[in-house]
N, C-alpha and C. Protein backbone atom coordinates (compact mmCIF):
# COMPACT_ATOMS: atom_id res chain seq x y z
N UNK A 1 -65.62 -83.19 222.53
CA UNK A 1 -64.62 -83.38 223.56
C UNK A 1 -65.32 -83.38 224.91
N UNK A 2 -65.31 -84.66 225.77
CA UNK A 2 -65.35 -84.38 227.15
C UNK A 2 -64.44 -84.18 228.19
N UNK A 3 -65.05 -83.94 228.87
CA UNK A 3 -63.53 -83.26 230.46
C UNK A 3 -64.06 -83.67 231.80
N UNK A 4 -63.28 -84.67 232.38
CA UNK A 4 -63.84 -85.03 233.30
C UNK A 4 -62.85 -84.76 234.42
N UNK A 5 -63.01 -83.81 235.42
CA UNK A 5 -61.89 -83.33 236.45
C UNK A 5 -62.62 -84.02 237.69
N UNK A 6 -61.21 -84.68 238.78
CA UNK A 6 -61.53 -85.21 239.76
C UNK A 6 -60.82 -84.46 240.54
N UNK A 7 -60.47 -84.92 241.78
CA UNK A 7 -59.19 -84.43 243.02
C UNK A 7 -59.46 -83.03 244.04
N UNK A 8 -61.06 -82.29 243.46
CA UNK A 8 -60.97 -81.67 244.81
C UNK A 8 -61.15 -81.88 245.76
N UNK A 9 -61.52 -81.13 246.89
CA UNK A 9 -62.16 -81.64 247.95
C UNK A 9 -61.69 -80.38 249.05
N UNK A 10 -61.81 -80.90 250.13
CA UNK A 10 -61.77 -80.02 251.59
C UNK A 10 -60.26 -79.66 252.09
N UNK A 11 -59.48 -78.94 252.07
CA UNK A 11 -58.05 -78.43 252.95
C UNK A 11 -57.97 -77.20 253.76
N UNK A 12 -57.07 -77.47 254.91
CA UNK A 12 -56.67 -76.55 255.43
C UNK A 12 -55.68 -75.77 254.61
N UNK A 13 -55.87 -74.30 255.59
CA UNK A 13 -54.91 -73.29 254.55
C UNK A 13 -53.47 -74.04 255.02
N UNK A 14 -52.45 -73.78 253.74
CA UNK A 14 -51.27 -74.60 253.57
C UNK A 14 -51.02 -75.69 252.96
N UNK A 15 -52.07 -76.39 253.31
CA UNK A 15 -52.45 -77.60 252.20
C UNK A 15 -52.07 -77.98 251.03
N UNK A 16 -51.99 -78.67 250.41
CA UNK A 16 -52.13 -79.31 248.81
C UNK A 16 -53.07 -80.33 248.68
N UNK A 17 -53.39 -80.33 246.87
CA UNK A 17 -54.04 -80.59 246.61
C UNK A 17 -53.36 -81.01 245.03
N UNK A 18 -54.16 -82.15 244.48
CA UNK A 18 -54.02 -82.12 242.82
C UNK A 18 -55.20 -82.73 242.35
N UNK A 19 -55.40 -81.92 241.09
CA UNK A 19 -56.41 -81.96 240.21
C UNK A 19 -56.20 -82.88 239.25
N UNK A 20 -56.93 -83.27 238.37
CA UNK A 20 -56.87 -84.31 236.97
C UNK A 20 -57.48 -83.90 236.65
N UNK A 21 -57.49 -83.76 234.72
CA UNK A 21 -58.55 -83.48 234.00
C UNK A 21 -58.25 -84.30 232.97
N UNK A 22 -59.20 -85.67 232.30
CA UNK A 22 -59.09 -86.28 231.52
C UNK A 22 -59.80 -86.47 230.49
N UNK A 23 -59.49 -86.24 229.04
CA UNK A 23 -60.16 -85.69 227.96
C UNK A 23 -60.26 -86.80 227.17
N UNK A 24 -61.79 -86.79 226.57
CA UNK A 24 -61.67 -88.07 225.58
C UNK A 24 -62.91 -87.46 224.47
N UNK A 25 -63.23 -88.42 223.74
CA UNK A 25 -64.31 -88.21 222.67
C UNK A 25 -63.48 -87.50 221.53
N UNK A 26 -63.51 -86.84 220.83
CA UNK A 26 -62.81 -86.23 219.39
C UNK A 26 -61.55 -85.28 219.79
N UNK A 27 -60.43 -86.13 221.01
CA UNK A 27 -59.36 -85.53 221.23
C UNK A 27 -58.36 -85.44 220.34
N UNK A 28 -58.44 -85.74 218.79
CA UNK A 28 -57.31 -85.25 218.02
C UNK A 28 -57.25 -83.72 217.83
N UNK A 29 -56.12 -83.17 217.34
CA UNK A 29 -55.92 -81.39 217.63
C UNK A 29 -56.36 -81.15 218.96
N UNK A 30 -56.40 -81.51 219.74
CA UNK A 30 -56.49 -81.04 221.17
C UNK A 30 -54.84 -80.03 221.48
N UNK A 31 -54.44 -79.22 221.70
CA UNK A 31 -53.60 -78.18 221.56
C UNK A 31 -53.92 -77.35 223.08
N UNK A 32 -54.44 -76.63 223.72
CA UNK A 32 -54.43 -75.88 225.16
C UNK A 32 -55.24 -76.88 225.84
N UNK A 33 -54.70 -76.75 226.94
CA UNK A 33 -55.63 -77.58 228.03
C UNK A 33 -55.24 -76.85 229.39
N UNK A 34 -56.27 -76.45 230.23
CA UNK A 34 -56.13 -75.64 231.79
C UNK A 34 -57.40 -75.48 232.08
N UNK A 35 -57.21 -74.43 233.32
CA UNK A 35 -57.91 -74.26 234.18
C UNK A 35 -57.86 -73.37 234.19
N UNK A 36 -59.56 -72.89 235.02
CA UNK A 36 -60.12 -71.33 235.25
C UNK A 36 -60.68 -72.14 236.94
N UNK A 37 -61.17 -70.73 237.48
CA UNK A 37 -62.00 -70.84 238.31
C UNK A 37 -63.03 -69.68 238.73
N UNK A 38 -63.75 -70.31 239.90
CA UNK A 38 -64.79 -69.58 239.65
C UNK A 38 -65.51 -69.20 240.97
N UNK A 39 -65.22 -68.32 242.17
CA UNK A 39 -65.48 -68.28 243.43
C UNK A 39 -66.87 -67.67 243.33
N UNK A 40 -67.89 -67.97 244.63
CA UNK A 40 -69.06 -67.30 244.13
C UNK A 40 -69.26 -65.78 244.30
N UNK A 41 -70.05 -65.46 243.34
CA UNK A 41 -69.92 -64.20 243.36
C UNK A 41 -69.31 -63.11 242.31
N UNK A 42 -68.39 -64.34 241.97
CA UNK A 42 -67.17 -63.77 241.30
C UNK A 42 -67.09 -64.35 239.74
N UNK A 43 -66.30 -63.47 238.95
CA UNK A 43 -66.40 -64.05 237.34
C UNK A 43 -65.47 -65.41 237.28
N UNK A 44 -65.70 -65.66 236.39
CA UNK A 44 -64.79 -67.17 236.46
C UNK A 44 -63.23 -66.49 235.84
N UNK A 45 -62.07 -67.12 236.48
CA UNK A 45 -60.59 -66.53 236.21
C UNK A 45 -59.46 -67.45 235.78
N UNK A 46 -59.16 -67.28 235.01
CA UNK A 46 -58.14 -67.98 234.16
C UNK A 46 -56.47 -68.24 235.47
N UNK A 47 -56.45 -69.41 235.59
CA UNK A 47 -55.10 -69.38 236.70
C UNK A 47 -54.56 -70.28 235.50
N UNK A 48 -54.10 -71.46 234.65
CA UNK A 48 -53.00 -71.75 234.05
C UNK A 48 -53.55 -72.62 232.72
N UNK A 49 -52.85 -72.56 232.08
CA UNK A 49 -53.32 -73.27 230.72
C UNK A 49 -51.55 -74.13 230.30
N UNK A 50 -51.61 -75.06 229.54
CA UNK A 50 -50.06 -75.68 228.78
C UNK A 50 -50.24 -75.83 227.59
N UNK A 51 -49.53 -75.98 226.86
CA UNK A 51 -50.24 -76.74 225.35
C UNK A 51 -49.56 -77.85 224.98
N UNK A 52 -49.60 -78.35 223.81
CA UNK A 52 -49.48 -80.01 223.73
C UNK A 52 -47.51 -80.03 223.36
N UNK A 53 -46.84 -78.73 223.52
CA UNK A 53 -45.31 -78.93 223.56
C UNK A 53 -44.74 -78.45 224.40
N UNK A 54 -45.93 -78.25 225.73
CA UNK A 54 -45.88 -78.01 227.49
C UNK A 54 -45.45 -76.35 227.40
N UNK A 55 -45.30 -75.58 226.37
CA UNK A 55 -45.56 -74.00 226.69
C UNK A 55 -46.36 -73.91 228.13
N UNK A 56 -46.51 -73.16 229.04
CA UNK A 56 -47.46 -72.69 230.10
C UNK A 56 -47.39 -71.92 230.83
N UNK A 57 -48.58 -70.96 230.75
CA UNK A 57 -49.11 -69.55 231.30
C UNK A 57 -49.46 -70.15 232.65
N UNK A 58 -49.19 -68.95 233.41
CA UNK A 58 -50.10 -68.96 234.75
C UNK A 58 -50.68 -67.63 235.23
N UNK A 59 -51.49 -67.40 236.02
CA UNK A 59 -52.74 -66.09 236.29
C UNK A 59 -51.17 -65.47 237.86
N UNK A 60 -50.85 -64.52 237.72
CA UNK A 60 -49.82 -64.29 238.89
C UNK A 60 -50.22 -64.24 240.95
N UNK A 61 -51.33 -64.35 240.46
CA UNK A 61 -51.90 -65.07 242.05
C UNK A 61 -51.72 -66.61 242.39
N UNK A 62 -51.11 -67.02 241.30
CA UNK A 62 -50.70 -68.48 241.28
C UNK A 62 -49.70 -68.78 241.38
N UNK A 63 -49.07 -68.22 240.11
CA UNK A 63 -48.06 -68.66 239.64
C UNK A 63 -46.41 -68.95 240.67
N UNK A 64 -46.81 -69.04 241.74
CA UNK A 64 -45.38 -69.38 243.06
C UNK A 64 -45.96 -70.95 243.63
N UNK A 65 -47.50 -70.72 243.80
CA UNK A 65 -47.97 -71.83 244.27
C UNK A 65 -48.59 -73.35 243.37
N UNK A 66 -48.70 -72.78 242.12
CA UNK A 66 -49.89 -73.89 241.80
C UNK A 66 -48.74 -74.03 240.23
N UNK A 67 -48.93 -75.62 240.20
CA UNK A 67 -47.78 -76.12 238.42
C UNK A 67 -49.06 -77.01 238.03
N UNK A 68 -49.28 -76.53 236.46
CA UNK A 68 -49.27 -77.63 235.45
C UNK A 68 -48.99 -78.02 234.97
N UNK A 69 -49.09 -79.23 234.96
CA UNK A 69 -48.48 -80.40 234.15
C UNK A 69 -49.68 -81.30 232.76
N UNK A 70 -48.94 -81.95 232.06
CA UNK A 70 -49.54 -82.77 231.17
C UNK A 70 -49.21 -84.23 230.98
N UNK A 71 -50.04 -85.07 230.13
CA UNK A 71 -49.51 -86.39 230.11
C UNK A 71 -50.15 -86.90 228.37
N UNK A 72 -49.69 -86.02 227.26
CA UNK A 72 -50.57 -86.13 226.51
C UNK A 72 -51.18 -87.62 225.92
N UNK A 73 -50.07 -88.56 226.50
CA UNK A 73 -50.71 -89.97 226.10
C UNK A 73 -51.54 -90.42 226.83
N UNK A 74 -52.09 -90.11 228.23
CA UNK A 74 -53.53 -89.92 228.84
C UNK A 74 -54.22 -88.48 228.22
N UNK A 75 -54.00 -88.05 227.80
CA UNK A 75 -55.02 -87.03 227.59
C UNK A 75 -55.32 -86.31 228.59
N UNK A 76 -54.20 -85.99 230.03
CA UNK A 76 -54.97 -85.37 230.98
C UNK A 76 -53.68 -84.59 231.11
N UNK A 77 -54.38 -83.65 231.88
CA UNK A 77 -54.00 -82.21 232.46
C UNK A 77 -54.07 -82.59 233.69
N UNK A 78 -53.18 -81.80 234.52
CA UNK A 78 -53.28 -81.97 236.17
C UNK A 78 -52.60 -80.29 236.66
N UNK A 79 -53.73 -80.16 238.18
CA UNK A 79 -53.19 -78.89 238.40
C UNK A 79 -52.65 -79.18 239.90
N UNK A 80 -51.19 -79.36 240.04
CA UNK A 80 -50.76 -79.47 241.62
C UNK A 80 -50.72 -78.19 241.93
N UNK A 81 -51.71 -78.01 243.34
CA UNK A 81 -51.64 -77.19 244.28
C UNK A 81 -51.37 -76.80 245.71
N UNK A 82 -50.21 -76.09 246.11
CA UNK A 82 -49.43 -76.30 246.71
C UNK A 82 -49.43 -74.40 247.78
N UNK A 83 -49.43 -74.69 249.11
CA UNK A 83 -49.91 -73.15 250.04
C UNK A 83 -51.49 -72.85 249.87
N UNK A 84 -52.15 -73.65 249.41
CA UNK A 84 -53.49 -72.99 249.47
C UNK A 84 -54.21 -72.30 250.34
N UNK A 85 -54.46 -71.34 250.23
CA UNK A 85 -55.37 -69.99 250.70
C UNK A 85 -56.90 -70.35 251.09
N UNK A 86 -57.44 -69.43 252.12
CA UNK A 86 -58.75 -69.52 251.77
C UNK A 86 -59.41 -69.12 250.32
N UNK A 87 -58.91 -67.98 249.95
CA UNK A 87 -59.00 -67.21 248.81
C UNK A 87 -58.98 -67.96 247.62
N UNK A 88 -58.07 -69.35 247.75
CA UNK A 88 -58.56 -70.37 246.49
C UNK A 88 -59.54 -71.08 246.38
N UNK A 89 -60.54 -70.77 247.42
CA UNK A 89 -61.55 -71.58 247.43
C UNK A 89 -62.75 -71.10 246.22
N UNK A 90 -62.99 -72.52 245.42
CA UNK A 90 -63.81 -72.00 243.79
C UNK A 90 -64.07 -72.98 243.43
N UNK A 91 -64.68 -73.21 242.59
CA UNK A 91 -64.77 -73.80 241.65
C UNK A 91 -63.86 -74.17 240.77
N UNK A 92 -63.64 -74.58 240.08
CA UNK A 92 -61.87 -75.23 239.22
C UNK A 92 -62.75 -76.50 237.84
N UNK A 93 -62.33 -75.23 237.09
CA UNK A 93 -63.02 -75.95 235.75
C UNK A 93 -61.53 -76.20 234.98
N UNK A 94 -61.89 -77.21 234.34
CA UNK A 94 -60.96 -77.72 232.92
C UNK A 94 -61.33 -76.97 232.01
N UNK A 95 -60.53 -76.93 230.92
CA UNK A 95 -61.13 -76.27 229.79
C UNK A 95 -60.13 -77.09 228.96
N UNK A 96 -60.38 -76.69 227.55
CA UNK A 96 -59.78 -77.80 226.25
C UNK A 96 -59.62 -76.51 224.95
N UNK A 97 -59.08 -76.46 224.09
CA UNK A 97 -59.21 -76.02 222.78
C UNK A 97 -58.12 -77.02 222.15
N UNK A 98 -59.26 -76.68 220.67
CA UNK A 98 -58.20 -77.47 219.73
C UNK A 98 -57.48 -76.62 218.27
N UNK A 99 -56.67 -77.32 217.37
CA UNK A 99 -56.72 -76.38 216.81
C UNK A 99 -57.77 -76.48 215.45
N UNK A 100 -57.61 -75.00 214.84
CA UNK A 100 -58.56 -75.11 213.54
C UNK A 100 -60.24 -75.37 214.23
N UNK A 101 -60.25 -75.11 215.55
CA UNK A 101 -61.62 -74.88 215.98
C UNK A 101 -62.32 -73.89 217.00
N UNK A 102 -62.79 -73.30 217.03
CA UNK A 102 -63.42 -72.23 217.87
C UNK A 102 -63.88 -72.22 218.75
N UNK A 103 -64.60 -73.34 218.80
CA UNK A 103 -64.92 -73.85 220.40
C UNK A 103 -63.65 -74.31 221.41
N UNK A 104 -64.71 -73.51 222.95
CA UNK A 104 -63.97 -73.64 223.76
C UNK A 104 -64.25 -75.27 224.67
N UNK A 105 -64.04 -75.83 224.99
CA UNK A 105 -64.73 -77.24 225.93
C UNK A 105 -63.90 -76.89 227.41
N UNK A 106 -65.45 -77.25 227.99
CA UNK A 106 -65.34 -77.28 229.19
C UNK A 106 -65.75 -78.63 230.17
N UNK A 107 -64.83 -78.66 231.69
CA UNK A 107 -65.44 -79.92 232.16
C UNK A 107 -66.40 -79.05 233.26
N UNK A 108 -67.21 -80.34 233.91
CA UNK A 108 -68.42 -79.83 235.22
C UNK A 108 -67.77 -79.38 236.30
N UNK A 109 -66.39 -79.09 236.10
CA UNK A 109 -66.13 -78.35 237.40
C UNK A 109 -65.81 -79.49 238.81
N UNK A 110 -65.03 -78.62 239.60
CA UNK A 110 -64.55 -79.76 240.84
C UNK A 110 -64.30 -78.55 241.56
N UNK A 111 -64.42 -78.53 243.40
CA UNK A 111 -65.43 -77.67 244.35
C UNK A 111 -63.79 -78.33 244.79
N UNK A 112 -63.04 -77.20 245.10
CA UNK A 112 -62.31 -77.23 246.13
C UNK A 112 -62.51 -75.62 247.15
N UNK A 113 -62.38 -76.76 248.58
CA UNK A 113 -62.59 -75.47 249.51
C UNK A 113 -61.18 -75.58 250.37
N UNK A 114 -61.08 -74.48 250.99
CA UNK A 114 -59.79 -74.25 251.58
C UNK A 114 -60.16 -73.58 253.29
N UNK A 115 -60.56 -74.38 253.80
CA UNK A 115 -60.80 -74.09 254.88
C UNK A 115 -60.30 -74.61 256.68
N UNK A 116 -60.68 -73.87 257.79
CA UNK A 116 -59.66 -74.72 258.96
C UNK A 116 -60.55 -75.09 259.64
């Protein structure tokens, strides 16, 4: 499975922003799909995951500001983000599981900063 996330980039606090994450290569059983992040310094943190019958968790430092969504006939995940903080400024990885497999898949990450 690959993960290819686009859509960060540079905002002021208040801002929005949306993410894409689009999955291909051996996407059958593909089942959770979200995001972590990862500020420096700091461990990488789980903010929202959906699964393929749109169930979805969110990390509660999020969960007022930031929705995921899915499109499972693209194969992508998207994370609209909405009041952004300096404090969201990270790293913002995709992640993938499927089922009946153990591995976790991850994409290279997308650098959003939140700054004025």
């Amino acid at each position: 499975v690959q993960l290819v996330e686009s859509g960060g980039g540079l905002v002021q606090p208040g801002g929005s922003l949306r993410l894409s994450c689009a999955a291909s290569g051996s996407i059958s059983r593909i089942n959770t799909m979200g995001w972590y992040r990862q500020a420096p310094g700091k461990q990488r943190e789980f903010i929202a995951d959906i699964t393929r019958y749109a169930s979805k968790n969110y990390a509660d430092a999020v969960k007022s500001r930031f929705t995921i969504s899915r499109d499972n006939a693209k194969n992508t995940v998207y994370l609209q983000m909405n009041s952004l903080k300096p404090e969201d400024t990270a790293a913002y990885y995709c992640h993938a599981r499927r089922d009946y497999d153990t591995n976790i898949y991850w994409g290279q990450g997308t650098q959003v900063t939140v700054s004025s």
